[in-house]
Protein backbone atom coordinates (compact mmCIF):
# COMPACT_ATOMS: atom_id res chain seq x y z
CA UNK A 1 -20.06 0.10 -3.01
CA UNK A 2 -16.96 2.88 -3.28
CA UNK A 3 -17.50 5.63 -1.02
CA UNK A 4 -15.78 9.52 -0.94
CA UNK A 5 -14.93 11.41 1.69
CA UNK A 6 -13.19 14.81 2.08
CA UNK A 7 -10.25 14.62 4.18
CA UNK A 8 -7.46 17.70 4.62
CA UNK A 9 -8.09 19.12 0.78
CA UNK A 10 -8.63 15.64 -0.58
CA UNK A 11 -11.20 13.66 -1.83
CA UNK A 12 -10.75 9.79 -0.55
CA UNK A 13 -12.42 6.92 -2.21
CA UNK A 14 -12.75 3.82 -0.43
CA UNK A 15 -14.60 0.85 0.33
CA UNK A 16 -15.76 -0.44 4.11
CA UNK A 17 -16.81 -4.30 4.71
CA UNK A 18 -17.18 -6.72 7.22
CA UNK A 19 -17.43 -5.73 11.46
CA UNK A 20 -14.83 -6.26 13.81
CA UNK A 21 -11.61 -4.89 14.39
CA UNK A 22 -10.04 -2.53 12.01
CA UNK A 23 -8.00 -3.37 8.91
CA UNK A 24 -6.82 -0.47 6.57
CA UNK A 25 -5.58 -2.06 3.31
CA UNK A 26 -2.60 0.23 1.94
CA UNK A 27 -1.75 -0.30 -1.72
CA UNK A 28 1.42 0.86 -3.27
CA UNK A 29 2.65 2.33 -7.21
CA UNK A 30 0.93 1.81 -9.55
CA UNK A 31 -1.73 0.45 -8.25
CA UNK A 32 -5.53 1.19 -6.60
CA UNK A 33 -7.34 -0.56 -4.20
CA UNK A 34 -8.13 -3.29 -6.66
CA UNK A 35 -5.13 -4.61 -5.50
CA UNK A 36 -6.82 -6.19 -2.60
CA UNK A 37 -9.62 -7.54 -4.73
CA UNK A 38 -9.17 -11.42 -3.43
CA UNK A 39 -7.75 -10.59 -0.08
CA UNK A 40 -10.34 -8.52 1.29
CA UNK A 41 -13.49 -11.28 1.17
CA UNK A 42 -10.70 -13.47 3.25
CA UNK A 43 -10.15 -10.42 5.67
CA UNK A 44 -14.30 -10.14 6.40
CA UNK A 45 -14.58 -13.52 6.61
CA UNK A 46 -12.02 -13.95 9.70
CA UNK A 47 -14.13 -11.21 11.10
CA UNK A 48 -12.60 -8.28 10.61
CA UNK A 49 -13.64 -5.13 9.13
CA UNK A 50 -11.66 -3.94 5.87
CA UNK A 51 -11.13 -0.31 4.91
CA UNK A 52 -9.45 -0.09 1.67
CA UNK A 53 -8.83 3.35 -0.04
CA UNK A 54 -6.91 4.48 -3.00
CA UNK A 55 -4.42 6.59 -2.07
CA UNK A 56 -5.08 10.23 -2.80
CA UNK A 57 -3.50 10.83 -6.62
CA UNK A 58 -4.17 7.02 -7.63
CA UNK A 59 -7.28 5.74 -8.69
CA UNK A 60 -10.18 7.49 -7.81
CA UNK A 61 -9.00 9.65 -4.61
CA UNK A 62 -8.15 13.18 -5.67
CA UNK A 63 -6.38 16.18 -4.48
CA UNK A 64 -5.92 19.63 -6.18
CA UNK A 65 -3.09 20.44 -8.90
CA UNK A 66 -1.04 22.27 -6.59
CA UNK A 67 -1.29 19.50 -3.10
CA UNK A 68 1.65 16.95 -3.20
CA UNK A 69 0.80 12.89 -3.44
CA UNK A 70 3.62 12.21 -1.16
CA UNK A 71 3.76 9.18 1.20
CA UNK A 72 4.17 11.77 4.35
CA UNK A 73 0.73 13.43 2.98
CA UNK A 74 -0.88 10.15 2.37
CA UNK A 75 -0.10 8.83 6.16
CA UNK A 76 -1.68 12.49 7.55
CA UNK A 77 -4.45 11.39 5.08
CA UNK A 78 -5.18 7.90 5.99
CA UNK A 79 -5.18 9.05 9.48
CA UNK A 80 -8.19 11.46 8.75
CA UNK A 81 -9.93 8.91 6.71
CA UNK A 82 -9.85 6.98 10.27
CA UNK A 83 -11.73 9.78 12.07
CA UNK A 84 -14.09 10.18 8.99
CA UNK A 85 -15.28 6.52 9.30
CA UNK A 86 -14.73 6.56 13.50
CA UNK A 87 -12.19 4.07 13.58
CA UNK A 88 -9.74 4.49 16.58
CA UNK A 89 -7.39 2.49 15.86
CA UNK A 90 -6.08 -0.52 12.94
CA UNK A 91 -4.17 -3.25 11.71
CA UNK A 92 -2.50 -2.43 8.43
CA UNK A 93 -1.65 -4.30 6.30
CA UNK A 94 0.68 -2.38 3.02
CA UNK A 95 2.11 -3.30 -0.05
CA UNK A 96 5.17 -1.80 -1.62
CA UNK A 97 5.52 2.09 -1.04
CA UNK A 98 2.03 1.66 0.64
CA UNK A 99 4.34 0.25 3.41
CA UNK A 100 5.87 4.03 3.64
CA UNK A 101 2.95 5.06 4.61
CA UNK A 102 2.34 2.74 7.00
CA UNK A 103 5.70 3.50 8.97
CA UNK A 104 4.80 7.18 8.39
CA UNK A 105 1.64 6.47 10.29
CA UNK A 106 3.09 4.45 13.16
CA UNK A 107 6.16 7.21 13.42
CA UNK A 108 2.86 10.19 13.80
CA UNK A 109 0.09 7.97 15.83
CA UNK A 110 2.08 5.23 16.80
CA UNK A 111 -1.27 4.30 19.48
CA UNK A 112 -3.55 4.22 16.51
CA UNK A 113 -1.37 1.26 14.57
CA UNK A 114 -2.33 -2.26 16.21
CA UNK A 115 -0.39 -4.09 13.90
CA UNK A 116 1.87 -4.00 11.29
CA UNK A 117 2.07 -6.28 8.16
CA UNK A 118 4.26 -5.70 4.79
CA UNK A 119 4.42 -7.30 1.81
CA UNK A 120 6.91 -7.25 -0.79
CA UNK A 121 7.48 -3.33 0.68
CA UNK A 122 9.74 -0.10 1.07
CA UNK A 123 12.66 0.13 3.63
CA UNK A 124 14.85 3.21 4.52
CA UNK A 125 15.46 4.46 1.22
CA UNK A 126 14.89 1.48 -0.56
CA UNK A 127 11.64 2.28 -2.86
CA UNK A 128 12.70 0.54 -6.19
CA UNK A 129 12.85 4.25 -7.52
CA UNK A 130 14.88 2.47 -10.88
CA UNK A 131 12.17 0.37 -12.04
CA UNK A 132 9.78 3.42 -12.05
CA UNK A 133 12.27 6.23 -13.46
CA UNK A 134 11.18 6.17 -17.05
CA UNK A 135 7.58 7.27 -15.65
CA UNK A 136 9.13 10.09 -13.58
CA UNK A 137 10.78 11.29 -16.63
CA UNK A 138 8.42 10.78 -18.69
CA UNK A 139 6.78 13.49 -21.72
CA UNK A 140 3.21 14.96 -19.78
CA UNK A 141 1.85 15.63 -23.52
CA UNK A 142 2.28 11.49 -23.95
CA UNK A 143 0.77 10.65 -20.87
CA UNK A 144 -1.48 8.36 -22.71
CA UNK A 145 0.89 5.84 -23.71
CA UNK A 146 1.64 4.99 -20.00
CA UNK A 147 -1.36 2.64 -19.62
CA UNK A 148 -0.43 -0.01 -22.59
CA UNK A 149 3.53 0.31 -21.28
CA UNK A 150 2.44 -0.95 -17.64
CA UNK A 151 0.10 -3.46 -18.93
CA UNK A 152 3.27 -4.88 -20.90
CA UNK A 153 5.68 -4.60 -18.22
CA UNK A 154 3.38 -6.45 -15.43
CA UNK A 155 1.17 -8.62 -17.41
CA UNK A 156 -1.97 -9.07 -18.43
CA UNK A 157 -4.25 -11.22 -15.37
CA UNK A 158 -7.31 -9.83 -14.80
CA UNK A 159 -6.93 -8.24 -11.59
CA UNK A 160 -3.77 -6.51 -12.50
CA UNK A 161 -5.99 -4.88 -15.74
CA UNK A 162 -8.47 -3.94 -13.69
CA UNK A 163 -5.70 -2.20 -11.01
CA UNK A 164 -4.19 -0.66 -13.90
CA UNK A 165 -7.03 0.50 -15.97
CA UNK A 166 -7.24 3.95 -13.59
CA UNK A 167 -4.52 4.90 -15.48
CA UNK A 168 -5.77 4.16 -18.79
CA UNK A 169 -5.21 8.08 -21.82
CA UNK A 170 -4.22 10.92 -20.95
CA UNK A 171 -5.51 11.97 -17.35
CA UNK A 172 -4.96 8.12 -16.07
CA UNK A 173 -1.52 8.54 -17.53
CA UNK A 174 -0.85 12.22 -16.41
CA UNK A 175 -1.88 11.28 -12.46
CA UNK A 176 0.30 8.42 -12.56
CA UNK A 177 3.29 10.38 -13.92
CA UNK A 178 2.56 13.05 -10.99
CA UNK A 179 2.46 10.32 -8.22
CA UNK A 180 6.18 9.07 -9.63
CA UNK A 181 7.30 12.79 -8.92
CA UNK A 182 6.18 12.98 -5.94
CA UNK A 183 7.54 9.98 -4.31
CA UNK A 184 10.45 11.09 -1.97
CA UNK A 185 12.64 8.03 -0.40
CA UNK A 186 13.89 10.50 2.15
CA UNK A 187 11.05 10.25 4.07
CA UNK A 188 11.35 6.87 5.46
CA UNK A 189 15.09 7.79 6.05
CA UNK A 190 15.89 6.88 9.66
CA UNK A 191 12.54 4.69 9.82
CA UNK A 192 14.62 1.60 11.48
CA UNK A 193 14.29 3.20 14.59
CA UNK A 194 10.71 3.99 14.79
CA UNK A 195 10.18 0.12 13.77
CA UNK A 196 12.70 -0.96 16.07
CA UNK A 197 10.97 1.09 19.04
CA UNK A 198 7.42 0.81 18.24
CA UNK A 199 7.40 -2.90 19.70
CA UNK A 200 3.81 -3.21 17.19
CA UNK A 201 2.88 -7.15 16.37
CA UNK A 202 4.00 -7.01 12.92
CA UNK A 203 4.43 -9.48 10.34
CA UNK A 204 6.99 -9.60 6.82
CA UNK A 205 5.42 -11.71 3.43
CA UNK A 206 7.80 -11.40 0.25
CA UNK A 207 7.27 -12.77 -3.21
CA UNK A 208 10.21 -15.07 -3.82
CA UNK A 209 10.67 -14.04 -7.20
CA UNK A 210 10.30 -10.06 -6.54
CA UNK A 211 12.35 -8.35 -8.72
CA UNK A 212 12.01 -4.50 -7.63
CA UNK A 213 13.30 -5.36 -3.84
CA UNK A 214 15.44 -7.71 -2.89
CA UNK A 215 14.90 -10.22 -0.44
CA UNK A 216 18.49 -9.38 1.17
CA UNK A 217 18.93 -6.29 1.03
CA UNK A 218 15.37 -4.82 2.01
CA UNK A 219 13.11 -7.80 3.42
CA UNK A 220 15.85 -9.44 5.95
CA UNK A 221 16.19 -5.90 7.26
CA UNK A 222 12.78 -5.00 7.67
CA UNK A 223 11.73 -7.72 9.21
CA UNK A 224 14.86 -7.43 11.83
CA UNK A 225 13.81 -3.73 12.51
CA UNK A 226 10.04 -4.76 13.53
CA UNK A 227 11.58 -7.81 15.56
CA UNK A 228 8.41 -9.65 12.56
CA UNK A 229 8.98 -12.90 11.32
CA UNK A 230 9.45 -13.55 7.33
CA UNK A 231 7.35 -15.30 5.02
CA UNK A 232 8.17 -16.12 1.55
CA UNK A 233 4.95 -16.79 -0.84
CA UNK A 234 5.40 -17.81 -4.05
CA UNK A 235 4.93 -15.40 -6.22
CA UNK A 236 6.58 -11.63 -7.22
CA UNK A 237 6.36 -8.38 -6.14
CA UNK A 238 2.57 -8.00 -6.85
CA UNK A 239 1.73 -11.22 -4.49
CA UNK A 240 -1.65 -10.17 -3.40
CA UNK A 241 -2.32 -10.73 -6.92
CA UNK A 242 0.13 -14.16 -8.41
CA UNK A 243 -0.97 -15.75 -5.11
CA UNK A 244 -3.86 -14.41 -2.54
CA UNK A 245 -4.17 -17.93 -1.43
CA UNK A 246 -0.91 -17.89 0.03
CA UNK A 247 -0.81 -14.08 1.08
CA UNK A 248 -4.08 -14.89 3.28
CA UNK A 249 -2.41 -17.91 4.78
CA UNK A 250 0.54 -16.45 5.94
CA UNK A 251 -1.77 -13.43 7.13
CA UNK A 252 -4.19 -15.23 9.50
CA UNK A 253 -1.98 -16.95 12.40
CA UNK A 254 -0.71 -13.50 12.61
CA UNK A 255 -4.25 -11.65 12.51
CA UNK A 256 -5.97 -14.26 14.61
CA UNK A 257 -3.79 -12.76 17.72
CA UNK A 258 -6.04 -9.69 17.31
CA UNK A 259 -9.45 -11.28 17.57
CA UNK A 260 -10.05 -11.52 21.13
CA UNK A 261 -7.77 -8.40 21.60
């Protein structure tokens, strides 16, 4: 069952499973927390307990016209959905720009960020803004035509429909356009250090056949930066969907460190 919670002028939904340590599950653009959809069960089942929110601006989490969706608000956020659900501390796990948020988070609270894993994620400045410029320019009064766009450019598998159908007419369209504009590269600038010094357990997984960020260019560095090994799955950028199986292998060596920690 989704839960709300208000959190610094926003409303966060969510969903909490499983006991045990703390994962939070951070999903990236466009997506929800349906992202996670076949990873979570996995997650519970190794004993762990899975928080999984949409970010504030996607989904069903909510902030007022005039608040910026930004990946620097969403880390403050995500750090007072903690204290609303009394977790001290996490593993997080983040997908794409979700992964911003994650190195916001270590660079704010660094003691309340266990551990550290990406997938197919943001580095520096590299966010894959090209592949998402049409939506930032896109015309508000034709929000509505967002929804069948996406659904063409990433496919049709169930899970991804049932990620992308928060953005389904006008308003679905309209929130997504105003998450695009407020996504801001510039605030992961620098962010090599803070990996490099955090010294978190941390862990890299990359689609092989990504196509918004390249292996070379952004996973080989990233993973050098949080001294994390690499792990290509097969699959693209959206691998907690083409492959979960493989996502959740490459996952639990690397979460089973935590258990008796």
């Amino acid at each position: 069952m989704q839960s709300k919670v208000d959190v610094h002028g926003a409303t966060i939904a969510f969903h909490d499973s499983g006991q045990g340590r703390a994962i939070l599950l951070v999903h990236g653009f466009p997506a929800t927390g349906h992202l996670w959809t076949h990873l979570a069960p996995v997650l519970t089942g190794l004993g762990f307990r899975t928080i999984i929110p949409d970010l504030v601006g996607y989904g069903a989490s909510t902030a007022d016209p005039g608040i910026a969706v930004d990946m620097e608000s969403q880390a403050r956020w995500m750090l007072g959905l903690f204290d609303a659900v009394n977790v001290k501390d996490a593993i997080v796990i983040a997908h794409d720009v979700g992964s911003a948020v994650a190195q916001l988070m270590l660079a704010k609270a660094p003691h309340r960020v266990r551990g550290l894993a990406i997938l197919d994620g943001a580095y520096e400045r590299e966010w894959a803004m090209d592949s998402i410029a049409s939506i930032v320019a896109w015309d508000a009064a034709q929000a509505h035509r967002i929804h069948p766009v996406l659904v063409r450019r990433l496919g049709k598998a169930p899970q991804m429909l049932q990620m992308l159908s928060a953005y389904e007419g006008h308003e679905g369209g309209h929130r997504l356009i105003r998450a695009a504009r407020d996504l801001r590269p510039d605030q992961t600038a620098g962010c090599a250090e803070v990996l490099r010094a955090a010294r978190k357990p941390a862990l890299v997984i990359w689609g092989q056949n990504d196509r918004y960020l390249p292996l070379d260019t952004v996973a080989r560095p990233l993973a050098e930066a949080l001294g994390a090994p690499l792990v290509l799955v097969p699959g693209g950028h959206f691998s907690p969907i083409d492959c979960p199986d493989e996502v959740a292998s490459a996952l639990q060596p690397f979460l089973q460190t935590f258990v008796s920690g």
